[in-house]
Protein backbone atom coordinates (compact mmCIF):
# COMPACT_ATOMS: atom_id res chain seq x y z
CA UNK A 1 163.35 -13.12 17.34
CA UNK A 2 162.09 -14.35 20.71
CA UNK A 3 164.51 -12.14 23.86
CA UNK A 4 164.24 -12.54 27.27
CA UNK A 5 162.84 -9.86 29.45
CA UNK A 6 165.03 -8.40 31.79
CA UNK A 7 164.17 -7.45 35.26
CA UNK A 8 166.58 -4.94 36.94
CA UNK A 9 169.20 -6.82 34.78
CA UNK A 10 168.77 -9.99 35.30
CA UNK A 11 166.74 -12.38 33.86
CA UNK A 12 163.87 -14.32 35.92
CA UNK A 13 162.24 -17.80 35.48
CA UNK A 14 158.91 -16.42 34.26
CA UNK A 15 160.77 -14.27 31.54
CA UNK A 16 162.17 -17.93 30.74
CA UNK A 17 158.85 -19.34 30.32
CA UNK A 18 157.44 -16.78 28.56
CA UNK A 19 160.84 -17.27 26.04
CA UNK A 20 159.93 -20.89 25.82
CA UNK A 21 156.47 -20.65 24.89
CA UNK A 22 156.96 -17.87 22.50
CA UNK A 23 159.72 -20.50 20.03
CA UNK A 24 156.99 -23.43 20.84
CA UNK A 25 155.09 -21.82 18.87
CA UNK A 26 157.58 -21.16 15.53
CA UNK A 27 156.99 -23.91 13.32
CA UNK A 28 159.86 -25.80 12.57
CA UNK A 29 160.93 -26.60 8.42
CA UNK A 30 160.05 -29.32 6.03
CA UNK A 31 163.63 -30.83 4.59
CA UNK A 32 162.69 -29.17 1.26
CA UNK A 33 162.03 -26.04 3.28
CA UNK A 34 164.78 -26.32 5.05
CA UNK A 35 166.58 -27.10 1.60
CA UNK A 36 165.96 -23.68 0.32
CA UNK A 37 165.64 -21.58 3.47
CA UNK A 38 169.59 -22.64 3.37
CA UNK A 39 170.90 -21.91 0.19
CA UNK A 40 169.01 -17.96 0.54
CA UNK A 41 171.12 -17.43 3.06
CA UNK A 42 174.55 -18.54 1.56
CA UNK A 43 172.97 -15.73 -1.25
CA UNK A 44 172.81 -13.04 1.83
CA UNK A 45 169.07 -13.17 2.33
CA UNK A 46 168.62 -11.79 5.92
CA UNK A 47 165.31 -12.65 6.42
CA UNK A 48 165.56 -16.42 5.63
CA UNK A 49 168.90 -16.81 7.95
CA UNK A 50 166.21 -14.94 10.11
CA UNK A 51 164.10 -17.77 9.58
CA UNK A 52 166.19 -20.34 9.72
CA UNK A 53 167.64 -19.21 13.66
CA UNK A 54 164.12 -19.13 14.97
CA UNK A 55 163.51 -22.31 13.14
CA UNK A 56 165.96 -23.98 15.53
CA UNK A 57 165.71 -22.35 18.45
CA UNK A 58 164.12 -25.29 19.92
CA UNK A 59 166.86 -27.61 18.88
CA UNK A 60 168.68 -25.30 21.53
CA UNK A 61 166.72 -25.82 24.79
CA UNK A 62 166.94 -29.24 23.92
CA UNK A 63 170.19 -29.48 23.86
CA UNK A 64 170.61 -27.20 26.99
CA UNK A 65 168.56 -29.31 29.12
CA UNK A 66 171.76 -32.27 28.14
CA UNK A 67 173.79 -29.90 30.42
CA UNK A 68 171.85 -28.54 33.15
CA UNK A 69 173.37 -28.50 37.07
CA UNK A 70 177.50 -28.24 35.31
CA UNK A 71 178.12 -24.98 36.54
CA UNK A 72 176.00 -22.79 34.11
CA UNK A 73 172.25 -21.78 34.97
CA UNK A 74 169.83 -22.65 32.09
CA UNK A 75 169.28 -19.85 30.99
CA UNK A 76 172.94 -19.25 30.23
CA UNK A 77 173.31 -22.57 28.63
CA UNK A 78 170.31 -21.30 26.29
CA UNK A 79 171.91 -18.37 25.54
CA UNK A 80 175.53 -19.75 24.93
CA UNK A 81 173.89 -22.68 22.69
CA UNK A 82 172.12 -19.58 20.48
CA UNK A 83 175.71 -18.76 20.38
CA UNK A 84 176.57 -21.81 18.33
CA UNK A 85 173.50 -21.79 16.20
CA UNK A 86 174.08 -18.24 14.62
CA UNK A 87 177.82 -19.44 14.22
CA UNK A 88 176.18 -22.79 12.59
CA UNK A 89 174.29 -20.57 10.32
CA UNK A 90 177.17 -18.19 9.72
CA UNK A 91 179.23 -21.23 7.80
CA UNK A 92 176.61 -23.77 6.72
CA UNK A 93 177.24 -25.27 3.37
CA UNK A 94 174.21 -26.68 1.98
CA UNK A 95 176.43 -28.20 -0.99
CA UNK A 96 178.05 -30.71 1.32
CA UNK A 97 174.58 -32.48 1.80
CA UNK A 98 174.63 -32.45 5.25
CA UNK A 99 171.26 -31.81 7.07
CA UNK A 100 171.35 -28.36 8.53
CA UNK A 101 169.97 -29.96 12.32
CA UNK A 102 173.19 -32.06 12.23
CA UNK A 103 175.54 -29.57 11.62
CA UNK A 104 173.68 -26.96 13.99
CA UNK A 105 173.98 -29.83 16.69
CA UNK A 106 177.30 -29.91 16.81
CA UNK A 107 178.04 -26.17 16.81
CA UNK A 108 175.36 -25.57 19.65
CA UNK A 109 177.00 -28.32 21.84
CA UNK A 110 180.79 -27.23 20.92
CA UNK A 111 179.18 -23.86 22.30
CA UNK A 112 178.00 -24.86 25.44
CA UNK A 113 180.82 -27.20 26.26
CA UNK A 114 183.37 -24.65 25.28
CA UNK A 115 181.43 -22.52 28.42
CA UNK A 116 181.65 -24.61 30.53
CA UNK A 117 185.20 -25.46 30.30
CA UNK A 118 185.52 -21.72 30.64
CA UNK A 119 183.76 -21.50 33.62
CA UNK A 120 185.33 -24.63 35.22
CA UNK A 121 188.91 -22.77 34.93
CA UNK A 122 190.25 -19.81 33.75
CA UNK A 123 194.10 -19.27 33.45
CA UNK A 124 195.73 -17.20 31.61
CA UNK A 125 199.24 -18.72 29.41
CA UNK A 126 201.81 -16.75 30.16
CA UNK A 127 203.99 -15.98 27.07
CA UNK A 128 207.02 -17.86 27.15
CA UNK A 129 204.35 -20.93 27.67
CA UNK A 130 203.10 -20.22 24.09
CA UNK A 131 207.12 -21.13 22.44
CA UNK A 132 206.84 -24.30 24.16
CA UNK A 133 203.10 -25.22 22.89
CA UNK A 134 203.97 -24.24 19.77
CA UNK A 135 207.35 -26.82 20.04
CA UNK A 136 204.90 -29.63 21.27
CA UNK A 137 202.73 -29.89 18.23
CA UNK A 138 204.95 -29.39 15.91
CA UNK A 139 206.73 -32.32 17.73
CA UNK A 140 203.97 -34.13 18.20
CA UNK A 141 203.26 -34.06 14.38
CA UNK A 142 206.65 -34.90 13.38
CA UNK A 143 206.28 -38.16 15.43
CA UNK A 144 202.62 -39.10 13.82
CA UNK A 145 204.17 -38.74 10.59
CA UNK A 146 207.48 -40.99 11.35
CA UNK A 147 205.52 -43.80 13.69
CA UNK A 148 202.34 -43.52 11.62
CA UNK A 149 200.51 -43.52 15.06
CA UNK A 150 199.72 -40.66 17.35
CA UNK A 151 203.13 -41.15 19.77
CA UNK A 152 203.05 -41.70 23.64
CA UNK A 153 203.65 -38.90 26.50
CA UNK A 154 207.23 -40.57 27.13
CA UNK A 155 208.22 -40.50 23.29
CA UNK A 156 206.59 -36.89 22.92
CA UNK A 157 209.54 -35.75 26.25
CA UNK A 158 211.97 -38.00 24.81
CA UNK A 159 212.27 -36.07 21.36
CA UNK A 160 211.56 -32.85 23.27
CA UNK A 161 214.43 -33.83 25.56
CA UNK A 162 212.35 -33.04 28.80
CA UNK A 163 210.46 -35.05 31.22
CA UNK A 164 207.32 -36.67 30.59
CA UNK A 165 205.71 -33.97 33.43
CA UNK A 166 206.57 -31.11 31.39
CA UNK A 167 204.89 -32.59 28.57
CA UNK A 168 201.60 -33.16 30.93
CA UNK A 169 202.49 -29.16 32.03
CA UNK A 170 202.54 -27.75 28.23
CA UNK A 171 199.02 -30.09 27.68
CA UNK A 172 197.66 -29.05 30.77
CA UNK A 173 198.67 -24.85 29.35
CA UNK A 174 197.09 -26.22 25.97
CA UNK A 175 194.09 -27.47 27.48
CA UNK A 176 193.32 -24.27 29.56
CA UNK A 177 193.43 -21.92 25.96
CA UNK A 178 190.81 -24.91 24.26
CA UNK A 179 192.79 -26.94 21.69
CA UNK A 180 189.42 -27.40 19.68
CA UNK A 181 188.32 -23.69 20.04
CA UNK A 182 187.28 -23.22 16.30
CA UNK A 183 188.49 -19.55 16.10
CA UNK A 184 191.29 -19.51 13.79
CA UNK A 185 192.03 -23.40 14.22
CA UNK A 186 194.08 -24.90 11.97
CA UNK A 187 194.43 -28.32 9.62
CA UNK A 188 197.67 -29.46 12.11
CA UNK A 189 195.41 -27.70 15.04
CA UNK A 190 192.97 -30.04 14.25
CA UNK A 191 195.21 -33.25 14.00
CA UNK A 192 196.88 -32.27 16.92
CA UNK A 193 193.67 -32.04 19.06
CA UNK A 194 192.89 -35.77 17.77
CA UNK A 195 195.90 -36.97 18.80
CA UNK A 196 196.05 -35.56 22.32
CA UNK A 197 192.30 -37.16 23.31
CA UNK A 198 193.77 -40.36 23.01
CA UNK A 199 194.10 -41.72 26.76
CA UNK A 200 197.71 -42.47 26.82
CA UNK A 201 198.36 -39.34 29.48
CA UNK A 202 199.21 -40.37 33.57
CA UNK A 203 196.27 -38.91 36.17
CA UNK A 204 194.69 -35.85 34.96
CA UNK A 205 193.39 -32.95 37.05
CA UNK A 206 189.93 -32.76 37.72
CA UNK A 207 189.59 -29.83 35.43
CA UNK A 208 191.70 -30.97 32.75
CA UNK A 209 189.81 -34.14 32.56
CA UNK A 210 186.76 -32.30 32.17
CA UNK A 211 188.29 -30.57 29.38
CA UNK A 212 189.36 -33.78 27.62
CA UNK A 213 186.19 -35.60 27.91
CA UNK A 214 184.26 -32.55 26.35
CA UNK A 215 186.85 -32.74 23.45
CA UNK A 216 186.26 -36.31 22.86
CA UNK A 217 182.70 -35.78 23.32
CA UNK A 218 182.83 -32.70 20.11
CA UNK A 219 185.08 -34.68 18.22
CA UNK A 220 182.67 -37.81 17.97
CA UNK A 221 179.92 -35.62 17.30
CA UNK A 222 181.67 -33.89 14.48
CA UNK A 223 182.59 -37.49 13.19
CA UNK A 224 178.51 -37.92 13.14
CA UNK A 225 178.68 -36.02 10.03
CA UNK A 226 180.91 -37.35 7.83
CA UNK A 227 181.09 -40.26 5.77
CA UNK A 228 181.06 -43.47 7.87
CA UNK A 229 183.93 -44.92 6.15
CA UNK A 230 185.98 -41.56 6.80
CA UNK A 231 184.98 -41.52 10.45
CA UNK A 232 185.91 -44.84 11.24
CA UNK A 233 189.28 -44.45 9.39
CA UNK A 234 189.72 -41.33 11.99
CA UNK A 235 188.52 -43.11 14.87
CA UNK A 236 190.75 -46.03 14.54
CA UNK A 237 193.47 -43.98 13.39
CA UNK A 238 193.17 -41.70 16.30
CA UNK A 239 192.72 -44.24 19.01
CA UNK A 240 188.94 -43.42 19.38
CA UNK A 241 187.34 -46.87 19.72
CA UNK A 242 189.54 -47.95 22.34
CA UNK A 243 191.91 -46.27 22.97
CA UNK A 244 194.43 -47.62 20.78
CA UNK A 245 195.68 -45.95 17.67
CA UNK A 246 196.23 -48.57 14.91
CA UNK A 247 198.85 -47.89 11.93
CA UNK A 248 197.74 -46.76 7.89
CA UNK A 249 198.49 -50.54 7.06
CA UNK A 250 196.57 -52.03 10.00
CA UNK A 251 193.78 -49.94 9.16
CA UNK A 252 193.74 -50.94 4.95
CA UNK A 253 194.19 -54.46 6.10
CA UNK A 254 190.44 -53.95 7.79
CA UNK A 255 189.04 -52.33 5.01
CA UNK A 256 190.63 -53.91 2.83
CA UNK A 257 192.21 -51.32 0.60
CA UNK A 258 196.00 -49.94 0.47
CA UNK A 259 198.11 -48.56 3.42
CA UNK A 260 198.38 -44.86 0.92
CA UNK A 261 194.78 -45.34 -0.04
CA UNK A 262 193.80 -44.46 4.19
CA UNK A 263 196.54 -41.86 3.72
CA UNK A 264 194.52 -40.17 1.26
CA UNK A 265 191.16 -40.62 2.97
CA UNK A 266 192.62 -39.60 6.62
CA UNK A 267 194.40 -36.22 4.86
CA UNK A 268 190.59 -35.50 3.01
CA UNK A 269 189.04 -36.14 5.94
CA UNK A 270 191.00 -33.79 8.10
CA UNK A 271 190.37 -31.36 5.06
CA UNK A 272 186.78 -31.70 5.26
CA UNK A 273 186.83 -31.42 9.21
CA UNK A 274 188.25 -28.46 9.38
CA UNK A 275 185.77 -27.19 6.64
CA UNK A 276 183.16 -28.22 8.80
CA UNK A 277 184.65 -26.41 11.36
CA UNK A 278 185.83 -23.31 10.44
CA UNK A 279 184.31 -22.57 6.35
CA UNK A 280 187.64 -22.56 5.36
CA UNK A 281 189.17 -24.55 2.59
C-alpha cells in the first residue's frame, strides 16, 4: 500500500505528492467488482481487503480536503481518514446492500471529525463525573419513553432534582469523552446521542458546539444509508428537521400508519444503526 516517506520523522509536502500520485494511479472497482472484492473479505481473504483499502484511498483525500485549515494539517487528516476506511472495511456487511463507498464515507468522516474534536479539547472526566453521566442517560431515557419525545434540559434537572446548569455540566463532561465514539457504543448510547443533538440546550461553549455540530453532521450522514422511510421516522422523531421532536402518533399521522407501527420501525432502526456502527447485533 502507498506510505509516506519520512524525512528525519516528519513527513514533507513532496513525500505528500509523491503519496498522491502513487493512489491516482490504483484503479478504482466496477460495482460488480466491488460486489465480490467485498464478500472475499468477510471470508478472510487478505489480499482482496488489500485491494479493496487501496481501492478507496482516493475516496480519502477527497474527503480530507472537506476539512482542511480546522486544526489538523492534511496530511494528518489523510492519515486519520485511512483510519476510518480500514475500520469501514473491518465491519462491512455486503448482505445489507449498502454500497461499500457509502458506508466507507461515513466511517472516514466519523474519523476525521472524531480528531478534530480531539484536538479542539482534551479533558480528562474525573471519576465521580462518570456516576452522574451514567444517571443522565439513564434519565434521559426514562423520560423519552414516558413523554414519547426526547425531554427538555429543564425536565432532564427537574427529574434529576438539580439545576438545569448541572445538566449542561454532565453534557458538557459527556461531550468531552465523544458520545458517538463507536468503540463499545451501545443501542441506549446511540439513542441517547440522538436525543442530546437536538438544540433545546442554553449557549454552548465554543468547543462544545463544535462537538455538537460534528455529531449532527455523523448522524445525518449515517441516516444517508438507511432506508428513507426509517431515516425520516428518526429525523422527525429526534428533532432533526427542525429542531422539534414530534410524538410516535404525530409521526404515523404523516405517514399514515399506526402510532406502534413507528415504534417498531424507530426500535429496528436504532437496531440497524448501531449495526452499522459497531458490527454488532
Amino acid at each position: 500500500m502507498p506510505s509516506y516517506k519520512k524525512k528525519g520523522g516528519v513527513f514533507t509536502e513532496s513525500a505528500l505528492q509523491t503519496y498522491l500520485r502513487e493512489i491516482n494511479k490504483i484503479p478504482l472497482l466496477s460495482p460488480e467488482e466491488e460486489k465480490e472484492v467485498t464478500k472475499k473479505v468477510v471470508e478472510g481473504d487478505a489480499e482482496a481487503r488489500e485491494k479493496l483499502i487501496r481501492a478507496n484511498l482516493r475516496l480519502v483525500v477527497s474527503i480530507a480536503k472537506e476539512y482542511v485549515n480546522r486544526g489538523l494539517s492534511f496530511l494528518d487528516l489523510i492519515e486519520e481518514g485511512n483510519l476510518g476506511l480500514f475500520r469501514a472495511v473491518q465491519r462491512f456487511d455486503p448482505s445489507t446492500g449498502y454500497k461499500f463507498s457509502t458506508y466507507a464515507t461515513w466511517w472516514i468522516k466519523q474519523a476525521i471529525r472524531r480528531a478534530l474534536a480531539n484536538k479542539a479539547k482534551t479533558i480528562r472526566i474525573p471519576s465521580y463525573m462518570l456516576e452522574k453521566i451514567s444517571k443522565l442517560k439513564s434519565t434521559s431515557l426514562n423520560l423519552l419513553d414516558k413523554l414519547e419525545r426526547p425531554p427538555s434540559l429543564d425536565e432532564i434537572a427537574e427529574e434529576m432534582d438539580i439545576t438545569a446548569k448541572n445538566v449542561e455540566a454532565i453534557e458538557h463532561a459527556i461531550r468531552s469523552t465523544g458520545s458517538l465514539n463507536t468503540t463499545g457504543v451501545t443501542g441506549s448510547d446511540l439513542i441517547w446521542a440522538l436525543s442530546s443533538i437536538i438544540p433545546d440546550k442554553k449557549t454552548l461553549a465554543p468547543e462544545d458546539e463544535l462537538e455538537e455540530t460534528y455529531e449532527r453532521e455523523s448522524v445525518e450522514k449515517l441516516l444517508e444509508i438507511i432506508d428513507k422511510r426509517e431515516a425520516m421516522i428518526i429525523k422527525m422523531r429526534y428533532g432533526l428537521i427542525n429542531g422539534k421532536s414530534k410524538t410516535l402518533e404525530e409521526i404515523g399521522k404523516i405517514l399514515n400508519i399506526s402510532r406502534e407501527r413507528v415504534r417498531q420501525i424507530e426500535k429496528e432502526t436504532i437496531q440497524k444503526l448501531h449495526y452499522i456502527m459497531t458490527g454488532e447485533k
